[in-house]
Protein backbone atom coordinates (compact mmCIF):
# COMPACT_ATOMS: atom_id res chain seq x y z
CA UNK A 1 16.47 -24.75 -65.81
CA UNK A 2 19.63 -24.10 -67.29
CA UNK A 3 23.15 -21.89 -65.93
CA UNK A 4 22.73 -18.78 -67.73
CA UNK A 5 26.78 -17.94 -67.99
CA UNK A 6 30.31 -18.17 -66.62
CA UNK A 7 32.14 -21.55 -65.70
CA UNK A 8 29.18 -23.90 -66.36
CA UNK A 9 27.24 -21.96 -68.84
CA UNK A 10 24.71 -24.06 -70.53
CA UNK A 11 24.12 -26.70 -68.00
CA UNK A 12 20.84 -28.22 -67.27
CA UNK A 13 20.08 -28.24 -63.92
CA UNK A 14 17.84 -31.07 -62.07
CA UNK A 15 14.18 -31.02 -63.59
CA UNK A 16 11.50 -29.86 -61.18
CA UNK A 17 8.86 -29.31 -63.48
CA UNK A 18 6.11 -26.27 -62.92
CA UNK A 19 6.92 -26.53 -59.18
CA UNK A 20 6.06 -28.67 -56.07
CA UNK A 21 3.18 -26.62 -54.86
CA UNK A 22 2.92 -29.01 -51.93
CA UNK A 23 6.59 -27.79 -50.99
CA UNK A 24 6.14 -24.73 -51.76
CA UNK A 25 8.87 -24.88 -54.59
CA UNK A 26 8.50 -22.17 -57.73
CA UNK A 27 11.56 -21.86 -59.68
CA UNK A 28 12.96 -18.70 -60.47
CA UNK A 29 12.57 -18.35 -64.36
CA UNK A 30 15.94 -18.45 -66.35
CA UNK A 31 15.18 -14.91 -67.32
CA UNK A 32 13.94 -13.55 -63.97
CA UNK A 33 17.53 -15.10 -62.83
CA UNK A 34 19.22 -13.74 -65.52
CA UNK A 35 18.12 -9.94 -64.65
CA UNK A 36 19.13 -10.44 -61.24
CA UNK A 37 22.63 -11.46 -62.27
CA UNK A 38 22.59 -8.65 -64.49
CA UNK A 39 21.53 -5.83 -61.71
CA UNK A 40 24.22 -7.79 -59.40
CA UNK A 41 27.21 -7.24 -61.69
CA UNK A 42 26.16 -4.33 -63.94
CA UNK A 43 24.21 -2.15 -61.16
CA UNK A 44 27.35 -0.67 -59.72
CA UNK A 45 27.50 -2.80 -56.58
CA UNK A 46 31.62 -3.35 -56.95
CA UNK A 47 31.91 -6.88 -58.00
CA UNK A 48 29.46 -8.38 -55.55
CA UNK A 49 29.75 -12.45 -57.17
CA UNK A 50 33.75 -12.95 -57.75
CA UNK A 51 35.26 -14.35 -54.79
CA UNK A 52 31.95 -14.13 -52.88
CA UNK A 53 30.59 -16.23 -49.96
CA UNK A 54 26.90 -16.95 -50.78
CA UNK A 55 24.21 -17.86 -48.66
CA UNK A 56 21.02 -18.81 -50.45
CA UNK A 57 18.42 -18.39 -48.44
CA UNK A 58 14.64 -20.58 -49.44
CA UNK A 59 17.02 -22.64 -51.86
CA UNK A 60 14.68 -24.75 -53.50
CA UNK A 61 16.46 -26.10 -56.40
CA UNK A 62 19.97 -24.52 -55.58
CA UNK A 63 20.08 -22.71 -58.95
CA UNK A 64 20.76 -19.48 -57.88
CA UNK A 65 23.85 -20.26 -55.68
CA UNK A 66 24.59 -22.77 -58.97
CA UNK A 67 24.85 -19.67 -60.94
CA UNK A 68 26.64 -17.91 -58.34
CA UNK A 69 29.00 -20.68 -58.39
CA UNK A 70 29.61 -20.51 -62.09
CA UNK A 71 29.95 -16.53 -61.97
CA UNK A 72 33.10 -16.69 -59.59
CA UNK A 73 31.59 -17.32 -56.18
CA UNK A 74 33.95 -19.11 -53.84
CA UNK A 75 31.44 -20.60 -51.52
CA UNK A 76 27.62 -21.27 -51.23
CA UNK A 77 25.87 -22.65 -48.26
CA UNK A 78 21.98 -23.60 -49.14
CA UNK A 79 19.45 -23.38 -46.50
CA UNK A 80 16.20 -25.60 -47.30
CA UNK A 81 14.25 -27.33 -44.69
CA UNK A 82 12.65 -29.82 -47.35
CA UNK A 83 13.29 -33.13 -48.42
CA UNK A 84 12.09 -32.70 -51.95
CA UNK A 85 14.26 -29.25 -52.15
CA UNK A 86 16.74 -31.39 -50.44
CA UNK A 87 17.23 -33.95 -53.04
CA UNK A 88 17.21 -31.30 -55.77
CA UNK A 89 20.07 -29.21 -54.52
CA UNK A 90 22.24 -32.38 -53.72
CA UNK A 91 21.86 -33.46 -57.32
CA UNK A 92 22.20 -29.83 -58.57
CA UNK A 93 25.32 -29.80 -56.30
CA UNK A 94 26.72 -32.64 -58.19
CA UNK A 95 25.80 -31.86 -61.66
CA UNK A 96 28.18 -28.93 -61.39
CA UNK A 97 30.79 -30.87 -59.24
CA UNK A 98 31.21 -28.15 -56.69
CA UNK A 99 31.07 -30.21 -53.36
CA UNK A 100 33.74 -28.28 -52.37
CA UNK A 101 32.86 -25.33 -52.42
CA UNK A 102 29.58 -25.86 -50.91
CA UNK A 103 27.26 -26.28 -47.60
CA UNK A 104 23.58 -27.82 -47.40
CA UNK A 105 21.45 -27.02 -44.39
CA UNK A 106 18.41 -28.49 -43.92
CA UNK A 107 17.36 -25.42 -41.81
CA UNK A 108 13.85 -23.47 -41.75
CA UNK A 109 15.57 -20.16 -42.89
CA UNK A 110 13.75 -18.02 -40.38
CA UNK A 111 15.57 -20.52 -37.09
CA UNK A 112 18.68 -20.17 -38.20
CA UNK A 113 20.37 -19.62 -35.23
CA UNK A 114 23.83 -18.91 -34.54
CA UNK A 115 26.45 -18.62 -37.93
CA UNK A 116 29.65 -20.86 -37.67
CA UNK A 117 32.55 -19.84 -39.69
CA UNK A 118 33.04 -16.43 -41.80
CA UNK A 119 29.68 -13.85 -42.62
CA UNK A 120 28.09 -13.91 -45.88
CA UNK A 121 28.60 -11.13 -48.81
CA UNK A 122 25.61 -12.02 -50.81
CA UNK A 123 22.46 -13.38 -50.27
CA UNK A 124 19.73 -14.74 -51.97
CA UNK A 125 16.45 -14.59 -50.63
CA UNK A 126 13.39 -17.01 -51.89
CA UNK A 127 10.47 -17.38 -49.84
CA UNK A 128 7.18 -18.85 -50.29
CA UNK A 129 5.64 -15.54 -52.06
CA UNK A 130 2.96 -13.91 -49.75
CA UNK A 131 3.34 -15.64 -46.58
CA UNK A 132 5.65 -12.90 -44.65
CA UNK A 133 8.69 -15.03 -44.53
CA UNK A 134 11.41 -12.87 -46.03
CA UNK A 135 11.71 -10.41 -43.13
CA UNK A 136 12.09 -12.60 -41.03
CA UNK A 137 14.74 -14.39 -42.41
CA UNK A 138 16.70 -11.43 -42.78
CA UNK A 139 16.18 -10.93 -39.28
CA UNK A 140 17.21 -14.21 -38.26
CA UNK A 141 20.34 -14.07 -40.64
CA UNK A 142 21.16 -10.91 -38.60
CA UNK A 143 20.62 -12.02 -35.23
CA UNK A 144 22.44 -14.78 -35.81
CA UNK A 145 25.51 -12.71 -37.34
CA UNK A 146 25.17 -14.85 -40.55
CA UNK A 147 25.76 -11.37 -42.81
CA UNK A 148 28.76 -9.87 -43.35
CA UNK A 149 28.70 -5.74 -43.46
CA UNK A 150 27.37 -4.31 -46.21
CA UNK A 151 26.05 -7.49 -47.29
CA UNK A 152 24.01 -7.26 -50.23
CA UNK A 153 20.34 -8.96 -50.51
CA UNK A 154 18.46 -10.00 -53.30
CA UNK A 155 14.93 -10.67 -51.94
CA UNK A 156 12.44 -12.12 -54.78
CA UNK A 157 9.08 -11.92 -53.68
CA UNK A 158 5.03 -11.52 -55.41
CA UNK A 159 4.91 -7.97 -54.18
CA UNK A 160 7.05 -4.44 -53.67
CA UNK A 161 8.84 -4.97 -50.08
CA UNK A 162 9.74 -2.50 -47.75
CA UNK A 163 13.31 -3.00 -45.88
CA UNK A 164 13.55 -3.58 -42.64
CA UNK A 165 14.93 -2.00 -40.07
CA UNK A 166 18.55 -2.34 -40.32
CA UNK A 167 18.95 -2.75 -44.52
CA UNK A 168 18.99 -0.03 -47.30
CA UNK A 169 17.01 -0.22 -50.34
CA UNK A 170 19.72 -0.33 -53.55
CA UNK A 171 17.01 -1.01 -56.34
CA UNK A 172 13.48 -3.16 -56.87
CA UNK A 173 12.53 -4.01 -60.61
CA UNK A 174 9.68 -5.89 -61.48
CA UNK A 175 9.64 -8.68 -64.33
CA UNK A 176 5.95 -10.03 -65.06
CA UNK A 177 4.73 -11.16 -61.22
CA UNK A 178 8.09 -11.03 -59.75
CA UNK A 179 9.57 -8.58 -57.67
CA UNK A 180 13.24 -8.33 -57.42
CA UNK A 181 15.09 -6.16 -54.16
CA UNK A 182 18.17 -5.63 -53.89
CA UNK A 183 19.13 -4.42 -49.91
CA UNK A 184 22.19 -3.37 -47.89
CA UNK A 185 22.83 -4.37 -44.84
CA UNK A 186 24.14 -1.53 -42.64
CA UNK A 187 25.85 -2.75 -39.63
CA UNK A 188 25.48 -1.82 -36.55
């Protein structure tokens, strides 16, 4: 795993390997990541990265809020629940020296209770694929007042997903057996 571009373009990330079935940790591919990035700032969404506050949702190895980091992000707070995901995004953290400008939870993204400090603008959203967890993240994230208005999502998941109540479908590509969303919330 590697930063695709911007400030720390080129750097290779903590090794994982294939994955840590047991932890339920698959990678997103450097070119599945690299099309999202692409939708993000080419798809007409206004800029969504620069000056952003990220929550990564499902972090796993941390390399998407990485990348958001090195795009022009001003903050990312990780939420992984465990210890192997944990260790990874600490030493991700490091390896691109942003300490601070960056939060790790060790959270189950679907508790996550009440947000301290100022909403989100982007999300990324990771779950185990197949196991129902995105939605409710998404809910929790809202209930908790974690998102910002018109807070933009980008679910990856095995399969097409529907949005829930409360979040617009922007656009859904598919690269080999991922599935990439991008949602709005729409406050209420």
């Amino acid at each position: 795993m590697r930063i695709i571009s911007g400030k720390f373009k080129g750097l290779t990330l903590g090794a994982l390997g294939k994955g840590d079935r047991a932890a339920h940790l698959r990678p997103t591919t450097d070119r599945v990541r690299e099309s999202m990035f692409n939708l993000l700032q080419n798809g007409g969404y206004d800029g969504p990265i620069d000056g952003a506050r990220v929550l990564d949702l499902f972090a796993g190895t941390g390399a998407l809020g990485c990348e958001s980091l090195s795009r022009g992000a001003d903050h990312v707070t990780f939420v992984d629940d465990g210890r192997v995901a944990q260790r990874l995004i600490r030493q991700n953290i490091a390896l691109c020296r942003a300490e601070g400008q960056s939060a790790l939870l060790m959270r189950n993204a679907t508790r996550l209770g009440r947000r301290i400090g100022a909403p989100f603008d982007l999300v990324f959203l990771d779950p185990p694929y197949g196991m129902g967890l995105g939605e409710k993240a998404l809910a929790a994230a809202e209930a908790g007042n974690w998102l910002a208005p018109a807070a933009l999502i980008v679910w990856e998941e095995n399969a097409r997903q529907s949005p829930p109540r409360g979040f617009q479908m922007c656009d859904s590509r598919r690269y080999g057996d991922t599935w990439v969303h991008i949602l709005q919330h729409m406050a209420r």
